[in-house]
Protein backbone atom coordinates (compact mmCIF):
# COMPACT_ATOMS: atom_id res chain seq x y z
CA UNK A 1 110.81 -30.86 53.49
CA UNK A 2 109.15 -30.89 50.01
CA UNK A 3 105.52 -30.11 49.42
CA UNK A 4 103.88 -33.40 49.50
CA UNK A 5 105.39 -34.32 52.56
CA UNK A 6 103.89 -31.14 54.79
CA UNK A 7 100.71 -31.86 53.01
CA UNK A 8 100.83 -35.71 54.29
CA UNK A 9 102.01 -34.50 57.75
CA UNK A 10 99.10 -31.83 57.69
CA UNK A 11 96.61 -34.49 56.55
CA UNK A 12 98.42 -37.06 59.49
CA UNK A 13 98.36 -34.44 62.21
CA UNK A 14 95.64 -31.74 61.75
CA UNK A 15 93.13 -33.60 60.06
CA UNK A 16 94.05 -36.83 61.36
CA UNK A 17 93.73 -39.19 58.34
CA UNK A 18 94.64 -42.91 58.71
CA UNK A 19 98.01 -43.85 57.81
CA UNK A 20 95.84 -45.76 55.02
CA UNK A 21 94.31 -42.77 53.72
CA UNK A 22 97.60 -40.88 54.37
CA UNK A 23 98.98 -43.13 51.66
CA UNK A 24 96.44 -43.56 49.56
CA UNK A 25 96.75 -39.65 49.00
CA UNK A 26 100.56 -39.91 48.70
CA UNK A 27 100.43 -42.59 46.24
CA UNK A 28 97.37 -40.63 43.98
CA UNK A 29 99.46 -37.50 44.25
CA UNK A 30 103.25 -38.81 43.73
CA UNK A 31 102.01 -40.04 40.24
CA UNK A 32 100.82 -36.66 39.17
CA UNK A 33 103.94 -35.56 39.98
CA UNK A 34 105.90 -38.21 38.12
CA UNK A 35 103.69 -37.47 34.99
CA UNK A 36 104.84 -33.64 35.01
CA UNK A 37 108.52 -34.39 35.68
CA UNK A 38 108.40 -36.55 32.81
CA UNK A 39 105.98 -33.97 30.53
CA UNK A 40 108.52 -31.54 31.67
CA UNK A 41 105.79 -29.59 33.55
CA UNK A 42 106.06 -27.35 36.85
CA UNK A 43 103.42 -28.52 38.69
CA UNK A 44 103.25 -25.39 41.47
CA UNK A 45 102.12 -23.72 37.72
CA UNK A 46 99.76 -26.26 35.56
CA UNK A 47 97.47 -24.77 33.58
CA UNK A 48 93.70 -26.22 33.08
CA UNK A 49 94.50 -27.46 30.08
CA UNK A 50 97.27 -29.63 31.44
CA UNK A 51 94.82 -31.10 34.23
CA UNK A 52 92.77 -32.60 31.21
CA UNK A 53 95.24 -33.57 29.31
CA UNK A 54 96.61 -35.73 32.28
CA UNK A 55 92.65 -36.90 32.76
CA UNK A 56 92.93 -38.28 29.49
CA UNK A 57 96.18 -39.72 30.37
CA UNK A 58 94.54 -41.34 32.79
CA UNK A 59 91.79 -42.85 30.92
CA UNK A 60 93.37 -44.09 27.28
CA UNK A 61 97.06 -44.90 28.80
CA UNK A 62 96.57 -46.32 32.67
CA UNK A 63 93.26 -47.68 31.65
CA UNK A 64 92.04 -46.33 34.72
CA UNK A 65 88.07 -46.76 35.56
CA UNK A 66 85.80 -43.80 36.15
CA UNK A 67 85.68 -44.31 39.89
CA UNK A 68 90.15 -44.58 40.28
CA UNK A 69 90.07 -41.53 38.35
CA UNK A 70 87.43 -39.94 40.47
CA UNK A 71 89.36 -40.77 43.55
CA UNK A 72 92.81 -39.53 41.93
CA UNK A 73 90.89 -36.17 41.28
CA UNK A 74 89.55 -35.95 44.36
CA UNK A 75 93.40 -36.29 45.90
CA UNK A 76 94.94 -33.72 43.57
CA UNK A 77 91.91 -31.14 44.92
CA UNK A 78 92.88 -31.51 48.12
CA UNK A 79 96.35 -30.74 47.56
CA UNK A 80 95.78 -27.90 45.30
CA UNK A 81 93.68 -26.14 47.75
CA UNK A 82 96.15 -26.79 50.59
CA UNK A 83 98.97 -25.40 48.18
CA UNK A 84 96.37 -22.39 47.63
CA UNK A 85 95.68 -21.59 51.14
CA UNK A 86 99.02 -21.47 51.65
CA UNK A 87 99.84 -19.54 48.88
CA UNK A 88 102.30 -22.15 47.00
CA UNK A 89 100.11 -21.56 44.08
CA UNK A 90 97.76 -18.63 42.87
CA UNK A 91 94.76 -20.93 42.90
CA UNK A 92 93.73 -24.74 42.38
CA UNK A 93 93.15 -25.36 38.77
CA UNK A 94 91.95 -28.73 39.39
CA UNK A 95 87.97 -26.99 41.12
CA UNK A 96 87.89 -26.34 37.24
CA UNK A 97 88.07 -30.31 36.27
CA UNK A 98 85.09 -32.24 35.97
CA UNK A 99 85.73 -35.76 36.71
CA UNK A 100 84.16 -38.36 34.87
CA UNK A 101 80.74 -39.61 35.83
CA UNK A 102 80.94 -42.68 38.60
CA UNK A 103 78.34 -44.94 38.41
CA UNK A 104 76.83 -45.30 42.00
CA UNK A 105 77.14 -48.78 43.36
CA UNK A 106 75.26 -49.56 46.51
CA UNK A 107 77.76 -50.81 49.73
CA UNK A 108 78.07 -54.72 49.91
CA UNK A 109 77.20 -56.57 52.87
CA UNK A 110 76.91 -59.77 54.19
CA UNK A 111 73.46 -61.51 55.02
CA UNK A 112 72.88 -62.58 58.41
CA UNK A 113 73.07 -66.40 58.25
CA UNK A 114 76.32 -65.49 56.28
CA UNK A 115 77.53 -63.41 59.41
CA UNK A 116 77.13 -66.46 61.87
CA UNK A 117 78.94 -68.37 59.91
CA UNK A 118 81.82 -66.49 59.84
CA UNK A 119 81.38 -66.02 63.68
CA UNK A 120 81.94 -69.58 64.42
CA UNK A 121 85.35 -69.88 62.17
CA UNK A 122 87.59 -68.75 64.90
CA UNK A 123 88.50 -70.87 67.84
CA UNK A 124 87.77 -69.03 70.54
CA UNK A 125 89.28 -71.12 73.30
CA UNK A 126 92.67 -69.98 72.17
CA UNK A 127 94.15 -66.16 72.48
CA UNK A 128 94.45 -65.36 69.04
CA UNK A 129 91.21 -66.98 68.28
CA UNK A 130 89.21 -65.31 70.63
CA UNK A 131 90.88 -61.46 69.47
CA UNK A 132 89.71 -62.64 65.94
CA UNK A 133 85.96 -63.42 67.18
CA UNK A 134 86.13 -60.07 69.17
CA UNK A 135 87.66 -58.11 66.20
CA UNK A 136 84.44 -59.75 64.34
CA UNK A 137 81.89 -59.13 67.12
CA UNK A 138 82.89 -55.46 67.56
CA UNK A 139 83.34 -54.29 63.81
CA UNK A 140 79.71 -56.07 63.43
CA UNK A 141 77.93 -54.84 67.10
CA UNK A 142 79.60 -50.96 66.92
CA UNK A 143 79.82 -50.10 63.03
CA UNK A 144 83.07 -48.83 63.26
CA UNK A 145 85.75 -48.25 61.02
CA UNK A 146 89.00 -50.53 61.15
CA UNK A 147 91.10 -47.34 61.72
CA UNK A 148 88.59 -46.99 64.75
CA UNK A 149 88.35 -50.14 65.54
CA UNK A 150 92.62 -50.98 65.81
CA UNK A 151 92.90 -47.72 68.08
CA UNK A 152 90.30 -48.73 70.85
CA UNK A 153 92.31 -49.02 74.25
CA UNK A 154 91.24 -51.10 77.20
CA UNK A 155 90.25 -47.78 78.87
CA UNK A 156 88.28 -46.57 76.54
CA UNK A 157 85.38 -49.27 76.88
CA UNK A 158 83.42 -49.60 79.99
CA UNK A 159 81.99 -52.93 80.36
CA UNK A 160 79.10 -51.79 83.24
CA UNK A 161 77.59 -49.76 80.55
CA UNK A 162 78.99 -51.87 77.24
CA UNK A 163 80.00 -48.69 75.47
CA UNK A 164 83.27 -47.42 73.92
CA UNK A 165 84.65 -44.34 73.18
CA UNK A 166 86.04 -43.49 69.69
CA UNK A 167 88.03 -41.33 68.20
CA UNK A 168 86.72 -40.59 64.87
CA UNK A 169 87.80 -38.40 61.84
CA UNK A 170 89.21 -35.24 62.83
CA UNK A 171 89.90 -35.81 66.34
CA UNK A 172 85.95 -36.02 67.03
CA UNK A 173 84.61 -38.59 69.81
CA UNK A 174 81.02 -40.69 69.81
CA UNK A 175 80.18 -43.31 72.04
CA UNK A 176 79.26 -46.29 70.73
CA UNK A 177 77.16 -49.64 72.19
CA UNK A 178 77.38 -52.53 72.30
CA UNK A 179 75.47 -56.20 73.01
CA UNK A 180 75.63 -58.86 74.80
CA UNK A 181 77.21 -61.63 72.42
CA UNK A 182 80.23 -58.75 72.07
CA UNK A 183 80.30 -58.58 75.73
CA UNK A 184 80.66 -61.92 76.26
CA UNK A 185 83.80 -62.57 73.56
CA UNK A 186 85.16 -59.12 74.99
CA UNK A 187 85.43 -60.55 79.02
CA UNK A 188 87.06 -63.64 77.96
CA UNK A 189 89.01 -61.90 75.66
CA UNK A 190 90.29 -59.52 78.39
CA UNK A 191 90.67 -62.30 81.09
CA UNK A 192 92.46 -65.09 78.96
CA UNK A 193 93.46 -64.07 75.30
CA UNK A 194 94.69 -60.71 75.87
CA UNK A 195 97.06 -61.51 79.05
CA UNK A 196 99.06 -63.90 77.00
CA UNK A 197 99.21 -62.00 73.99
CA UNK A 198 100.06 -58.42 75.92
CA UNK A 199 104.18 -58.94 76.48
CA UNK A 200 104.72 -55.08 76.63
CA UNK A 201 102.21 -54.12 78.31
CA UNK A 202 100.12 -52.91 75.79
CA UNK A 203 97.21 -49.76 76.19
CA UNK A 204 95.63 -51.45 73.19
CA UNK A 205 92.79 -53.34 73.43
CA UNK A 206 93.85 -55.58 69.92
CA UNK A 207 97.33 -56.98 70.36
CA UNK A 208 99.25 -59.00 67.55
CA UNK A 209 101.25 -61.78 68.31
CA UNK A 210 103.96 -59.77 69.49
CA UNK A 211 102.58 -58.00 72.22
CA UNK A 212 102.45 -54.89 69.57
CA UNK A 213 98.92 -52.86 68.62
CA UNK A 214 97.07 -54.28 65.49
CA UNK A 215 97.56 -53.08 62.67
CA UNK A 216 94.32 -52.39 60.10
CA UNK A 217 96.45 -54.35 57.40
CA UNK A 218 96.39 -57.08 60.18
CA UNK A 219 92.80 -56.53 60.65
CA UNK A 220 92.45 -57.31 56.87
CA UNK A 221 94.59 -60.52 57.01
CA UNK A 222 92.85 -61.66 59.65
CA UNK A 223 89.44 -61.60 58.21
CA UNK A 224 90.23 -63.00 54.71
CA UNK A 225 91.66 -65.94 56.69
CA UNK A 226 88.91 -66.27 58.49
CA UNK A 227 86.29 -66.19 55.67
CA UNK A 228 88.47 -69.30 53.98
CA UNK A 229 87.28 -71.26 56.37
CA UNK A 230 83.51 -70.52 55.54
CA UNK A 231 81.63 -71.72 52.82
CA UNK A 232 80.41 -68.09 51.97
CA UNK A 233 81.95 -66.99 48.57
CA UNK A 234 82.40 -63.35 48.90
CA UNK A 235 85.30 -61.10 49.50
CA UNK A 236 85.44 -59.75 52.92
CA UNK A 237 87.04 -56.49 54.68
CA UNK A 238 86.02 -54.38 57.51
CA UNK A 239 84.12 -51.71 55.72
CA UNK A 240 81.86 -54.48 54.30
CA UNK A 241 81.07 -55.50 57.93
CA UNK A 242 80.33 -51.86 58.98
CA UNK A 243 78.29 -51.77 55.62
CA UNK A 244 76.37 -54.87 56.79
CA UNK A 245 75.90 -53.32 60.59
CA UNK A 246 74.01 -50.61 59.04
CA UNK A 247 71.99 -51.94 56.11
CA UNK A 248 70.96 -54.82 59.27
CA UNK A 249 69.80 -51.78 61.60
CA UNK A 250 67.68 -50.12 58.97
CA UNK A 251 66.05 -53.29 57.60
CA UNK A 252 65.19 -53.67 61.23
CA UNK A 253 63.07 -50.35 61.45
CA UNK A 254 66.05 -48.37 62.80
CA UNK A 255 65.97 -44.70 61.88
CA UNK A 256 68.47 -43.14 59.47
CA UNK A 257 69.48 -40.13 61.81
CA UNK A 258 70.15 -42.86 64.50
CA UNK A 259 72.31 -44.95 62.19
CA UNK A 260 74.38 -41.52 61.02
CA UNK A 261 75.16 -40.62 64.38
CA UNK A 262 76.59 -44.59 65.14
CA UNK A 263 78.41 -44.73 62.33
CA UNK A 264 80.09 -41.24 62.75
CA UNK A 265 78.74 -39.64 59.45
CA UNK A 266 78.63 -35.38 59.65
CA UNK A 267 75.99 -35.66 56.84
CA UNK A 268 72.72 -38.05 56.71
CA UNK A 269 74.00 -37.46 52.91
CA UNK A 270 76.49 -40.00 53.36
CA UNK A 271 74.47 -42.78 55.52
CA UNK A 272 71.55 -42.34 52.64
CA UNK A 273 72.79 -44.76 50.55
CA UNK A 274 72.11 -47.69 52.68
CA UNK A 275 68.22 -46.65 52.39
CA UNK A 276 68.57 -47.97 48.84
CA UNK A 277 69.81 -51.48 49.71
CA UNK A 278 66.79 -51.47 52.84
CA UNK A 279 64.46 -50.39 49.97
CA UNK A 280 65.66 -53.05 47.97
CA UNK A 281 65.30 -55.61 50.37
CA UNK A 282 61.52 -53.68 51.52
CA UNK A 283 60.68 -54.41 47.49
CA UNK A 284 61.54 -57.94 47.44
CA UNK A 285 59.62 -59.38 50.53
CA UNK A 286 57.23 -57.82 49.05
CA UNK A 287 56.88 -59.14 45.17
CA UNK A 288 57.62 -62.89 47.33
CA UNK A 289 54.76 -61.93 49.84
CA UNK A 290 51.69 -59.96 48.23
CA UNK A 291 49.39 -61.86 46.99
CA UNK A 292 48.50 -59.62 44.16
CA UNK A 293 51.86 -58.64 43.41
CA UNK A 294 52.02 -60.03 40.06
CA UNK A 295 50.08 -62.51 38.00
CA UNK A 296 50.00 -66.09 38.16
């Protein structure tokens, strides 16, 4: 077993990555390696001057933007300092790189007249239609992330309370709510929909049409069908949804340490960022609603 593969199976099975992230790493780090077999470079000893020169590589050859090259940067730390710890290399050159400056872009979301829209595309008095409406009813009612979301099992949720437990990053667990227009999708789901889908008698709670678990590339195919039979012109995946759960919460007067801890954040660091689109939002009711606002 090579390098990158115990790094992907410690990321899969001690960190407990998606098998999206899993290969977003792989791919990020497999073409750092391809650039120093073809530069003729050993990359278990790069120097710092060969981590920018493949920055620049980067930049003026794949054309890459600041924020792919951020991320690639970001994947190439994280296997340097696994190599490190386990003393593969004497130390990870790559804490010396500075990436280039990303321009901060607040999270896009979905208005809520745009949201009810998209709720009444599927047709929810057949099986796969009604999974669809419940995949859209829980991402939007719970927050959570598609890897989240596509490992929920029927066990998991108790319908007295309307809570689930998930299994977040690293193994951790939160319980989550949810409401009563979830509740209701979620009962027929689980008394029609899911019987005729579930041929193998399936654990999960989101079954394809084979009886297997859902996949989150599923998840993603199912929504960008779905929003083609809207009139709303805007790219849709899961993470917008969750993005849209939480900017809705705090435009609502919800507090941010209550949002962090439903959408699974270790830092209010990282659930700050939606306080800019509320504040956005806050700032535009108002120039539309004072009267002394601005001049006639």
């Amino acid at each position: 077993m090579n390098y990158l593969e115990k790094y992907l199976e410690y990321l899969t099975y001690q960190k407990a990555y998606s098998s999206y992230t899993v290969k977003n790493y792989q791919k990020d780090i497999q073409e750092f390696l391809s650039h120093c077999e073809k530069e003729r470079l050993d990359f278990l000893n790069i120097t710092y001057q060969d981590t920018r020169f493949y920055l620049m590589y980067l930049k003026e050859e794949c054309k890459d933007s600041n924020a792919t090259m951020d991320r690639k940067l970001s994947s190439l730390r994280g296997f340097y300092k696994y190599l490190s710890i386990n003393h593969y290399v004497e130390n990870n050159v790559f804490l010396l790189l500075n990436g280039p400056k990303r321009e901060k872009k607040l999270p896009r979301y979905f208005e809520y007249n745009e949201l009810e829209e998209l709720f009444k595309a599927p047709d929810s008095e057949t099986p796969k239609g009604q999974r669809d409406l419940l995949i859209l009813e829980m991402l939007y009612a719970t927050g959570v992330r598609v890897g989240e979301l596509v490992n929920i099992k029927v066990l998991d949720i108790d319908r007295k309370k309307k809570e689930i437990v998930i299994l977040g990053k690293g193994n951790k667990e939160r319980v989550v709510a949810y409401g009563e227009y979830c509740q209701d999708i979620l009962e027929k789901y689980l008394e029609d929909g899911r019987n005729f889908l579930n041929k193998k008698d399936n654990p999960y709670l989101f079954l394809n049409q084979n009886g297997g678990q859902l996949t989150e590339r599923g998840v993603r195919y199912i929504l960008s069908e779905l929003i083609k039979k809207t009139s709303v012109k805007k790219n849709i995946s899961p993470h917008m949804i969750r993005h849209s759960f939480a900017t809705h919460l705090l435009n609502e007067g919800c507090d941010l340490l209550t949002v962090q801890k439903l959408l699974g954040h270790e830092s209010v660091s990282a659930t700050q960022v939606y306080t800019h689109v509320s504040t956005d939002r806050l700032k535009d009711v108002y120039y539309h609603s004072f009267p002394r606002a601005k001049k006639e």
